[in-house]
PDB file of N, CA and C in Angstrom:
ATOM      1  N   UNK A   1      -1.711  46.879-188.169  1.00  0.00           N
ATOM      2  CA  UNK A   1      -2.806  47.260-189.032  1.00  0.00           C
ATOM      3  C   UNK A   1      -2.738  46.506-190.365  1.00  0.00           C
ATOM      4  N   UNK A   2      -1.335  46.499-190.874  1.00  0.00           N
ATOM      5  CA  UNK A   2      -1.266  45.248-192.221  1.00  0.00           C
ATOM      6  C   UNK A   2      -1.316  44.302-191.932  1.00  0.00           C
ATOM      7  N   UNK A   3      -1.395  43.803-190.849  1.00  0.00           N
ATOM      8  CA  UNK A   3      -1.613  42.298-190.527  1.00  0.00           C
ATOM      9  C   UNK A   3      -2.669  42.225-190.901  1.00  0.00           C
ATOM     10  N   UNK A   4      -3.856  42.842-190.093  1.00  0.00           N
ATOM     11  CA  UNK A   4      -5.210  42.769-189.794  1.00  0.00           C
ATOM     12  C   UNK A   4      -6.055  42.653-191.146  1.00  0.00           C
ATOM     13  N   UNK A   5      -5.317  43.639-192.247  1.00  0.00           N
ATOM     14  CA  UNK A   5      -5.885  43.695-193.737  1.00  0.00           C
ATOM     15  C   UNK A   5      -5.560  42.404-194.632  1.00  0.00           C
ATOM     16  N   UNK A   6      -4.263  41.858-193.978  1.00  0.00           N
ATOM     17  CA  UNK A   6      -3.663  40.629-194.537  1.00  0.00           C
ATOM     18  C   UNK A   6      -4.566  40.084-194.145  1.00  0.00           C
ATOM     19  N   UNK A   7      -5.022  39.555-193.123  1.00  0.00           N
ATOM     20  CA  UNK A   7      -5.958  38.317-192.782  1.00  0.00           C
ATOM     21  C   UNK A   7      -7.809  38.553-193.300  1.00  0.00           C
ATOM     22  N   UNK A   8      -8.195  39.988-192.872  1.00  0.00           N
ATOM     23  CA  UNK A   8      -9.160  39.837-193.772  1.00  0.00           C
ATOM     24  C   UNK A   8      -9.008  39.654-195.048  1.00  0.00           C
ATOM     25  N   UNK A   9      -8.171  40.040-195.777  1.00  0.00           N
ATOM     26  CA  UNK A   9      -8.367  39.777-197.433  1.00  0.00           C
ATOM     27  C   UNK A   9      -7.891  38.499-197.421  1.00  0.00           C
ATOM     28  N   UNK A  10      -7.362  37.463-196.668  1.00  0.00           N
ATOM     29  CA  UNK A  10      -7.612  36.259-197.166  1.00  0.00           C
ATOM     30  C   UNK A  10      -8.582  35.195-196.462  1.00  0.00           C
ATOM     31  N   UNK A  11      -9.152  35.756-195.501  1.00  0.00           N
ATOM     32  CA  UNK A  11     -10.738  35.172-195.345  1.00  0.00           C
ATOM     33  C   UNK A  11     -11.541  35.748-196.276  1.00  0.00           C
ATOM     34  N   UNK A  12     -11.328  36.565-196.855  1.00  0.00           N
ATOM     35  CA  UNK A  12     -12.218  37.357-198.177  1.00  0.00           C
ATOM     36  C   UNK A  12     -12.289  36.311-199.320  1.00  0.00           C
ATOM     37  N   UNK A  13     -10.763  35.736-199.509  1.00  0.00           N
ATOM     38  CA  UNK A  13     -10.665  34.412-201.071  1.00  0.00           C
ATOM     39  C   UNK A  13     -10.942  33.675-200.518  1.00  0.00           C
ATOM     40  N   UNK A  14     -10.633  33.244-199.070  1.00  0.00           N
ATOM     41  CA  UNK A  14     -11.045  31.633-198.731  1.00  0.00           C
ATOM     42  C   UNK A  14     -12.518  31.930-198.843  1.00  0.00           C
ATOM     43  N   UNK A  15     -13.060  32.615-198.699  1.00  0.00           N
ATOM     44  CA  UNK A  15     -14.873  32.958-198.616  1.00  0.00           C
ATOM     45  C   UNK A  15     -15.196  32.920-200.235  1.00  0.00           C
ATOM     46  N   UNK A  16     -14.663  33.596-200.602  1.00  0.00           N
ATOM     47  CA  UNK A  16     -14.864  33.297-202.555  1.00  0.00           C
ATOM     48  C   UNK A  16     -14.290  31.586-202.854  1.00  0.00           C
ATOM     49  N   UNK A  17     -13.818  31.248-202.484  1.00  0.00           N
ATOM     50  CA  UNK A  17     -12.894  30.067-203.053  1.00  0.00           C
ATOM     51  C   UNK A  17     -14.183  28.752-202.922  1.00  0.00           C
ATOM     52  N   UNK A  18     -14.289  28.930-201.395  1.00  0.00           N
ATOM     53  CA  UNK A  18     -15.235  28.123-200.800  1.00  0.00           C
ATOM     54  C   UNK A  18     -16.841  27.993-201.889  1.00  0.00           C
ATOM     55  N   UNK A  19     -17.483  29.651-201.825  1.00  0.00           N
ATOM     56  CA  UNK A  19     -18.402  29.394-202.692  1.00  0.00           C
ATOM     57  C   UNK A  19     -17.877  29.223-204.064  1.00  0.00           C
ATOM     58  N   UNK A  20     -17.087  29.269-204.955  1.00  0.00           N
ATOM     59  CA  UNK A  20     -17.202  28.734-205.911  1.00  0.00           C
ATOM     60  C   UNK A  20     -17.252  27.244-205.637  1.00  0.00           C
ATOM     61  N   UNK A  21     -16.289  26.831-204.832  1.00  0.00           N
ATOM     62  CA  UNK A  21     -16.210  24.945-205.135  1.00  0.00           C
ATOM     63  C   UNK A  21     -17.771  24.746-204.788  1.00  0.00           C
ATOM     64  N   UNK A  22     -18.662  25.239-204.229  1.00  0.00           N
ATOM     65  CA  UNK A  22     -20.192  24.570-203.800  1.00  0.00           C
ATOM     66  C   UNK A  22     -20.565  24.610-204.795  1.00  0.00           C
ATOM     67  N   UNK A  23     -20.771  25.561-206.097  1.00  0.00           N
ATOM     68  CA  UNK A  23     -21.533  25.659-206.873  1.00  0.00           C
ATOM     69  C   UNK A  23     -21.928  24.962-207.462  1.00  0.00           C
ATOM     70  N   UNK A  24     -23.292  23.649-207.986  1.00  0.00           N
ATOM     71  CA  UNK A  24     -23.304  22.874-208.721  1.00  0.00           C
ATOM     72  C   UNK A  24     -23.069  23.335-210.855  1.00  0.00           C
ATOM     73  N   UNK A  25     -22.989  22.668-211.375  1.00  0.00           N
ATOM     74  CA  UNK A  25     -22.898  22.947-213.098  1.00  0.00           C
ATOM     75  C   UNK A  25     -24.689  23.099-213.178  1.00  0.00           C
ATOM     76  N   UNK A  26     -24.476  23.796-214.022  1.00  0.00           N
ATOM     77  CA  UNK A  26     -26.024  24.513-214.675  1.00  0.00           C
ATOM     78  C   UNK A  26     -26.710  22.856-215.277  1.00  0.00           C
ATOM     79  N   UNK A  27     -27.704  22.507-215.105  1.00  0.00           N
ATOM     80  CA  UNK A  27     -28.415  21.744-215.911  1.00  0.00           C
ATOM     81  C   UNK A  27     -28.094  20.376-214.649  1.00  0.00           C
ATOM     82  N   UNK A  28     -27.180  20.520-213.340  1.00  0.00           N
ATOM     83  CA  UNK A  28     -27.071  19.336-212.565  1.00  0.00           C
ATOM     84  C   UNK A  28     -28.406  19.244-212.081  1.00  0.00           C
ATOM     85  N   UNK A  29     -28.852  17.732-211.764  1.00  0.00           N
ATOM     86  CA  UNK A  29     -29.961  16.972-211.079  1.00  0.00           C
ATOM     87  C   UNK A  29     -30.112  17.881-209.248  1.00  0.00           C
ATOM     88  N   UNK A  30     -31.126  17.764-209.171  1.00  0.00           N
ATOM     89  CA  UNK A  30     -31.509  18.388-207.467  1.00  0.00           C
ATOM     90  C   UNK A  30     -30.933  17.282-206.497  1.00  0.00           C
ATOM     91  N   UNK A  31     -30.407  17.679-205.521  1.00  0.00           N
ATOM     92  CA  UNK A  31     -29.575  17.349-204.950  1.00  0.00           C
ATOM     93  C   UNK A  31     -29.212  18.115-203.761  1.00  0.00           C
ATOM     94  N   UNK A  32     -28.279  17.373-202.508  1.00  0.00           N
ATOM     95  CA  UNK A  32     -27.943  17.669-201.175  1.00  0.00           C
ATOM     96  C   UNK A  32     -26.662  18.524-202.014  1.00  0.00           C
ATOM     97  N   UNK A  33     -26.783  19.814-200.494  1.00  0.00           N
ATOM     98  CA  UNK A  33     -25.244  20.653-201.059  1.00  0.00           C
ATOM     99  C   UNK A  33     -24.071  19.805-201.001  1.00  0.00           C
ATOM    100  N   UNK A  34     -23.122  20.030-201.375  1.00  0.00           N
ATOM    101  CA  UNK A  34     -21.899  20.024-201.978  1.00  0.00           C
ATOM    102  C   UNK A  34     -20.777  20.678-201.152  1.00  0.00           C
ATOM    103  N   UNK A  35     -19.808  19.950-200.273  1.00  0.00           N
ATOM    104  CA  UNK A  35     -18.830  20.688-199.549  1.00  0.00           C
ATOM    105  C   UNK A  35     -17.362  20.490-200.598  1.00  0.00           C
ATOM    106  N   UNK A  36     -16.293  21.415-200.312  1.00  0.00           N
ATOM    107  CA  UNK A  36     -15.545  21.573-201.065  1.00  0.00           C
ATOM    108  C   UNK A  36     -14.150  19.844-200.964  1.00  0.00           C
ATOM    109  N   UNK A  37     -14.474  19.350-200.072  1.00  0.00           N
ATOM    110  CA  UNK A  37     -13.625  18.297-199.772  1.00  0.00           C
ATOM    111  C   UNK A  37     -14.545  17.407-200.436  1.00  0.00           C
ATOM    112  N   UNK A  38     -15.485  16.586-199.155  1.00  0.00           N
ATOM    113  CA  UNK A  38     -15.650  15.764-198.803  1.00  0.00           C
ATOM    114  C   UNK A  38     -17.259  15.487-200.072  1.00  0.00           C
ATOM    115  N   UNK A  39     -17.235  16.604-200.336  1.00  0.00           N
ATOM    116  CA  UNK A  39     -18.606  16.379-201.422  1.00  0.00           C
ATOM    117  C   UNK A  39     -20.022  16.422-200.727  1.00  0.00           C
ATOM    118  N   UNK A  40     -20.929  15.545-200.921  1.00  0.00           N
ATOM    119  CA  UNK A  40     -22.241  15.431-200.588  1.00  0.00           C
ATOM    120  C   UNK A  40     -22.250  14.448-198.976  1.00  0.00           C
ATOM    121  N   UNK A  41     -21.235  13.858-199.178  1.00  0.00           N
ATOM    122  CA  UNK A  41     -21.251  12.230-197.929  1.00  0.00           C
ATOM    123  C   UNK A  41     -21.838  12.826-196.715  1.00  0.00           C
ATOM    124  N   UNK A  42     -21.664  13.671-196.265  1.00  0.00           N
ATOM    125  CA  UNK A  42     -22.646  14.283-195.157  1.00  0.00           C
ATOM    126  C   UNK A  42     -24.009  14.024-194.676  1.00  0.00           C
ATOM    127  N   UNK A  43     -24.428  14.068-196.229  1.00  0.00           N
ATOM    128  CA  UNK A  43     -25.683  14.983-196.357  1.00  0.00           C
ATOM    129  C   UNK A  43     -26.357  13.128-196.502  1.00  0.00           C
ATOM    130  N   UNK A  44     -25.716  12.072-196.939  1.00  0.00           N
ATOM    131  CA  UNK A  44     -26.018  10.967-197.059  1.00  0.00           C
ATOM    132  C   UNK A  44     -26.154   9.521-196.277  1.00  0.00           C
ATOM    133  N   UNK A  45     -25.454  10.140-195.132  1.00  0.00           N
ATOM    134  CA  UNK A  45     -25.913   9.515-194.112  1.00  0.00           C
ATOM    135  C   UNK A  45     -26.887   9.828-193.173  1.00  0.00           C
ATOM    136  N   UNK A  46     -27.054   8.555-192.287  1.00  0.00           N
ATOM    137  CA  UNK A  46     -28.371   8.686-191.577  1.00  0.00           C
ATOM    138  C   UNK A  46     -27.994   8.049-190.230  1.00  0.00           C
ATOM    139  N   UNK A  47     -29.203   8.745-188.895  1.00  0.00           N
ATOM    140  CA  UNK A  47     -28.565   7.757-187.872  1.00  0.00           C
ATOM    141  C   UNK A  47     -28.391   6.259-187.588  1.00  0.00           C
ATOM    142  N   UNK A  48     -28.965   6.135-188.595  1.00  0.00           N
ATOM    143  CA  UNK A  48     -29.155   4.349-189.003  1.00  0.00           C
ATOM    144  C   UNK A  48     -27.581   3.884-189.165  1.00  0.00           C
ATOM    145  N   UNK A  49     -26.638   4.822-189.957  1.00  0.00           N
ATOM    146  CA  UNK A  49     -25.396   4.220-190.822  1.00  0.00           C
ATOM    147  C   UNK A  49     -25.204   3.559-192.060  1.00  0.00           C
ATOM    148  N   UNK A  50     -26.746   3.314-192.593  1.00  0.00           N
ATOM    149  CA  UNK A  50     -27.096   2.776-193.813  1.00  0.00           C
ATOM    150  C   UNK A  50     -27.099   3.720-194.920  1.00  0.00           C
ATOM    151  N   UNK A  51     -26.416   3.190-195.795  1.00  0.00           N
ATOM    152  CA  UNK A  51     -26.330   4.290-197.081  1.00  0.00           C
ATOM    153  C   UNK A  51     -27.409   3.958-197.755  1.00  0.00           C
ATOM    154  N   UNK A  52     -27.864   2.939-198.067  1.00  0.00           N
ATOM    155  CA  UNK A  52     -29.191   2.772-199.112  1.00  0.00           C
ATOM    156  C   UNK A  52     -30.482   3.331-198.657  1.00  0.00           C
ATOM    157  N   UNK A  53     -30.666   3.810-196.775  1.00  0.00           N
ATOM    158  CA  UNK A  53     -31.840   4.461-196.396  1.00  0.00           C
ATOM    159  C   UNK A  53     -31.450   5.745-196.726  1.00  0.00           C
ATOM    160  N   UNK A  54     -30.395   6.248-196.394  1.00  0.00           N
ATOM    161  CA  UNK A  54     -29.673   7.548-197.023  1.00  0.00           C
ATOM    162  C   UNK A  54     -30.172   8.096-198.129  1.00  0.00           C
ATOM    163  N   UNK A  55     -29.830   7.305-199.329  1.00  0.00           N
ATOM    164  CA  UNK A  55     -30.129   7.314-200.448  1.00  0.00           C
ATOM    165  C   UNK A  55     -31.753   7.214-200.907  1.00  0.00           C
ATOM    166  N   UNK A  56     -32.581   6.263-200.060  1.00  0.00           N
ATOM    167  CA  UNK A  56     -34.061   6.651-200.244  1.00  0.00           C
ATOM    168  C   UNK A  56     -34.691   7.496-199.597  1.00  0.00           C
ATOM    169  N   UNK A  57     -34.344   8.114-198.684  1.00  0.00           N
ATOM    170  CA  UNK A  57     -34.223  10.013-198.231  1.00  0.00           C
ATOM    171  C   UNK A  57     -34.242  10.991-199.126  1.00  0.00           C
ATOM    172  N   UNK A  58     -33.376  10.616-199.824  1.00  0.00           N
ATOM    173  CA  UNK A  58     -32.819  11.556-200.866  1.00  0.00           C
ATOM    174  C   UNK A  58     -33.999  11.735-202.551  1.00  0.00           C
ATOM    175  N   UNK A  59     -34.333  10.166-202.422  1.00  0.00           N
ATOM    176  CA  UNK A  59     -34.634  10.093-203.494  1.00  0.00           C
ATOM    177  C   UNK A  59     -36.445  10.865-203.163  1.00  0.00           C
ATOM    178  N   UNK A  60     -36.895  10.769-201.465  1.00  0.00           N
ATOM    179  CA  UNK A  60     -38.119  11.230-201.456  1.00  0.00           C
ATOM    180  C   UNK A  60     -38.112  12.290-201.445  1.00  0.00           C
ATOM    181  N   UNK A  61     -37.033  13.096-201.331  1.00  0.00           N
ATOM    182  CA  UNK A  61     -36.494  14.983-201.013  1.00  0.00           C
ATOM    183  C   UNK A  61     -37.107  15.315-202.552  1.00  0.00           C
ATOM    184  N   UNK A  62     -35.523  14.500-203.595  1.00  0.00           N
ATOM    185  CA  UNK A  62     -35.213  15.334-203.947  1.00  0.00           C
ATOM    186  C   UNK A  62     -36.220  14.895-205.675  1.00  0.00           C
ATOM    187  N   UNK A  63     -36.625  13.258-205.485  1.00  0.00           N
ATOM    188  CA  UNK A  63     -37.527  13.294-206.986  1.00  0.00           C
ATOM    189  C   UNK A  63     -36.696  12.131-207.440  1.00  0.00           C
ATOM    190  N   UNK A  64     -37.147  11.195-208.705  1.00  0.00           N
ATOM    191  CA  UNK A  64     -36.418  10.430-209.125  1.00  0.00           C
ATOM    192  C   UNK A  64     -35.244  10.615-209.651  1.00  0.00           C
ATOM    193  N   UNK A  65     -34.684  11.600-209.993  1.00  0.00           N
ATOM    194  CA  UNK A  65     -33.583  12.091-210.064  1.00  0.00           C
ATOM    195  C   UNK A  65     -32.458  12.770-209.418  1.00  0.00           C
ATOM    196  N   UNK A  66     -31.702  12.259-209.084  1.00  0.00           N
ATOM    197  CA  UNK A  66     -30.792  13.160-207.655  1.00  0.00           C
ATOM    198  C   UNK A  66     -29.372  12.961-208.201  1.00  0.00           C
ATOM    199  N   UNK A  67     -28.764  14.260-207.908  1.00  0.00           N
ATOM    200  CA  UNK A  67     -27.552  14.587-208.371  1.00  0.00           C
ATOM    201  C   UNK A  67     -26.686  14.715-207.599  1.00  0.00           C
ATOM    202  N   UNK A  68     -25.612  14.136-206.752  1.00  0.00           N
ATOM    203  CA  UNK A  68     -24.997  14.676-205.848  1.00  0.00           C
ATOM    204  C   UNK A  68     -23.686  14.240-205.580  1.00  0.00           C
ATOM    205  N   UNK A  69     -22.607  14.180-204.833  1.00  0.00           N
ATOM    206  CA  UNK A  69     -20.876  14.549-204.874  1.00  0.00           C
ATOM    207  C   UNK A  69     -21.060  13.711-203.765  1.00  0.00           C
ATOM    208  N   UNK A  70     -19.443  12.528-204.548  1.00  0.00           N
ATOM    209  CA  UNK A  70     -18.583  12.158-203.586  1.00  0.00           C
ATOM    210  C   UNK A  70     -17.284  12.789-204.042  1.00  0.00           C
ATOM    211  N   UNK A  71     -16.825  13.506-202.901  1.00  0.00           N
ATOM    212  CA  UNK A  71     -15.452  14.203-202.948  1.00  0.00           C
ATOM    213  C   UNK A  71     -15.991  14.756-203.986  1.00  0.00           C
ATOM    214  N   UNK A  72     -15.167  14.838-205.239  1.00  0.00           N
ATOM    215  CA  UNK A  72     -15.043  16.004-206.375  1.00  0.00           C
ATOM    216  C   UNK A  72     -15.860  15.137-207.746  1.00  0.00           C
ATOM    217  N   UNK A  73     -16.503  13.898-207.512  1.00  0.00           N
ATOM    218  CA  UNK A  73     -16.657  13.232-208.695  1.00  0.00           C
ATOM    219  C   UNK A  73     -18.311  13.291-208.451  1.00  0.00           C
ATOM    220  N   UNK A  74     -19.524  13.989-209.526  1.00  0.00           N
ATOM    221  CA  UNK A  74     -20.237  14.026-209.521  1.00  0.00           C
ATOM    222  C   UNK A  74     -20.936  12.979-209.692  1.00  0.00           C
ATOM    223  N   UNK A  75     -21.975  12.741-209.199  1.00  0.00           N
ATOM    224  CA  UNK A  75     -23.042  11.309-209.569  1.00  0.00           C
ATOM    225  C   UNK A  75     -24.112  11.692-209.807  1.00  0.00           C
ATOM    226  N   UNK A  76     -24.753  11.343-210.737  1.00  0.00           N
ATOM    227  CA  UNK A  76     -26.404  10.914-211.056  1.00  0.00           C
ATOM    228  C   UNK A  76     -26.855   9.765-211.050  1.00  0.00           C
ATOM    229  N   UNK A  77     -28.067   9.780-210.038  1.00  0.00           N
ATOM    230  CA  UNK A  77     -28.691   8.545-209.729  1.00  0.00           C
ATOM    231  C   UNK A  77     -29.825   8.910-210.071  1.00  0.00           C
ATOM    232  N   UNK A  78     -30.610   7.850-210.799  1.00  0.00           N
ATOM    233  CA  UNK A  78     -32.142   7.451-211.283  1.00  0.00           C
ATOM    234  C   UNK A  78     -32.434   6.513-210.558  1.00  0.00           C
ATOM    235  N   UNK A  79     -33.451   6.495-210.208  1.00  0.00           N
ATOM    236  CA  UNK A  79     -34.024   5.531-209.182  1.00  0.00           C
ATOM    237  C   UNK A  79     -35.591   5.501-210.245  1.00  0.00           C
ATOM    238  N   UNK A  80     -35.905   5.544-211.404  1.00  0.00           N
ATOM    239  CA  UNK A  80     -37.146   5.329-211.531  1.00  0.00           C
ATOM    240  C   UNK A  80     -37.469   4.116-212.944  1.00  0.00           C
ATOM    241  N   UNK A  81     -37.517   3.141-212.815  1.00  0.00           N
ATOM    242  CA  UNK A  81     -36.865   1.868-213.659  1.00  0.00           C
ATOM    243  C   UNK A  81     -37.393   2.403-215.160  1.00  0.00           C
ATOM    244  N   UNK A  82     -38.842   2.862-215.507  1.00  0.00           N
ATOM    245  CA  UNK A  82     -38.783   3.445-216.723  1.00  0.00           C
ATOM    246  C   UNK A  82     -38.802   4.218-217.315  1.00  0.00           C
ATOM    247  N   UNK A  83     -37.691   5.811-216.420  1.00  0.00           N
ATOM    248  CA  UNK A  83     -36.570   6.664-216.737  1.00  0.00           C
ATOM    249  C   UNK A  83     -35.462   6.085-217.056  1.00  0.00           C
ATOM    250  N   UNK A  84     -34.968   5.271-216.069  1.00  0.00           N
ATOM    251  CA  UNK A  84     -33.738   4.409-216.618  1.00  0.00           C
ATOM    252  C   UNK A  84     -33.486   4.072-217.752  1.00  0.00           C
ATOM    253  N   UNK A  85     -35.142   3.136-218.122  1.00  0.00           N
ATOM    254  CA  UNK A  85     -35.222   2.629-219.451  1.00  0.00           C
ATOM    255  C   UNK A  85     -35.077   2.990-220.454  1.00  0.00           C
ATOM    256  N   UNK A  86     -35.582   4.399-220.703  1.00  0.00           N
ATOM    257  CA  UNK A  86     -35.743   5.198-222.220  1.00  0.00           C
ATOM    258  C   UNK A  86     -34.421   5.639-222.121  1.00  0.00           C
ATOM    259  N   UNK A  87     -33.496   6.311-220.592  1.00  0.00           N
ATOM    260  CA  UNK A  87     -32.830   6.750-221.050  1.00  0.00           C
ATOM    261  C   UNK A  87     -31.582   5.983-221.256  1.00  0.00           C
ATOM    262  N   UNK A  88     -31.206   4.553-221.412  1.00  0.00           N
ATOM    263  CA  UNK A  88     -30.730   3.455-222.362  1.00  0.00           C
ATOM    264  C   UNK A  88     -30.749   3.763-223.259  1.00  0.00           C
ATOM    265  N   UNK A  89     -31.907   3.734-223.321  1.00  0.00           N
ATOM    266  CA  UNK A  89     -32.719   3.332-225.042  1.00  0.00           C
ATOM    267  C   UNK A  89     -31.952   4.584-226.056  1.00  0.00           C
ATOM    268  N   UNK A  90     -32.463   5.934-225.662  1.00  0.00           N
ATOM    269  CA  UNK A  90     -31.853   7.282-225.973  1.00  0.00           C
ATOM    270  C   UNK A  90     -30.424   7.252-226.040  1.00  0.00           C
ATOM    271  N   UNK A  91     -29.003   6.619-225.087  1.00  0.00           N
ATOM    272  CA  UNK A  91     -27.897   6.864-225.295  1.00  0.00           C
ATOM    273  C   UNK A  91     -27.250   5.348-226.369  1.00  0.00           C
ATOM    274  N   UNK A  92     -28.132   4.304-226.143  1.00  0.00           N
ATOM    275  CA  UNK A  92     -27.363   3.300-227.180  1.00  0.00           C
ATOM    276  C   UNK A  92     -28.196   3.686-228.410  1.00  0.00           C
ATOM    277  N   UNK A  93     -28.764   4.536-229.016  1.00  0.00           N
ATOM    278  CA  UNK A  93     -29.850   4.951-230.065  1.00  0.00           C
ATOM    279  C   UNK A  93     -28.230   6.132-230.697  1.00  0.00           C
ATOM    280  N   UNK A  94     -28.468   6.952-229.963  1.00  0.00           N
ATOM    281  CA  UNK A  94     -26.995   7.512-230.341  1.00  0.00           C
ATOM    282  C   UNK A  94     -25.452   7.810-230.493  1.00  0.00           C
ATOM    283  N   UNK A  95     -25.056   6.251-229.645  1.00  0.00           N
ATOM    284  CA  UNK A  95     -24.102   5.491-229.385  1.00  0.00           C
ATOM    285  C   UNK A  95     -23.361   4.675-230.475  1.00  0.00           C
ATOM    286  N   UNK A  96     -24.461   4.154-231.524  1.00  0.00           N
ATOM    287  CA  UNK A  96     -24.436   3.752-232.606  1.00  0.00           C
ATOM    288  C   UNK A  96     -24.138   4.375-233.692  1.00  0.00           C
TER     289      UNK A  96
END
């Protein structure tokens, strides 16, 4: 019977553990979910094997802005050349 409580209560944290690592940060770009290893890479391929059709999938999902995980290191990608632009303009404006 303590076994049985042992193992549910730790599928109970691995079940908490798990959703915390998915959670994106407040204010992240829209974006494919987030696994606790491997990140977004899933969600970024295609049956093609091409990452750049991957990636223009993504960009028709999710908007010129897409936010999404390799392994644990977050990325933001802009794909819209004059979003890009201003937002240059905006970080070497206060860079200075």
């Amino acid at each position: 019977m303590l076994a049985v409580l042992l193992v549910i209560a730790a599928l109970g944290l691995f079940s908490y553990w798990f959703y915390l690592r998915t959670l994106k940060p407040k204010g992240f770009p829209p974006g494919p979910p987030r696994w606790p290893v491997v990140g977004s890479l899933p969600h970024l391929s295609n049956p093609q094997g091409n990452l750049l059709i991957g990636l223009k999938e993504l960009v028709k999902k999710h908007g010129p802005v897409v936010g999404y995980y390799i392994g644990s290191t977050p990325i933001v990608m802009i794909s819209d050349y004059s979003m890009l632009k201003s937002f240059t303009k905006s970080v070497l404006m206060f860079n200075v």
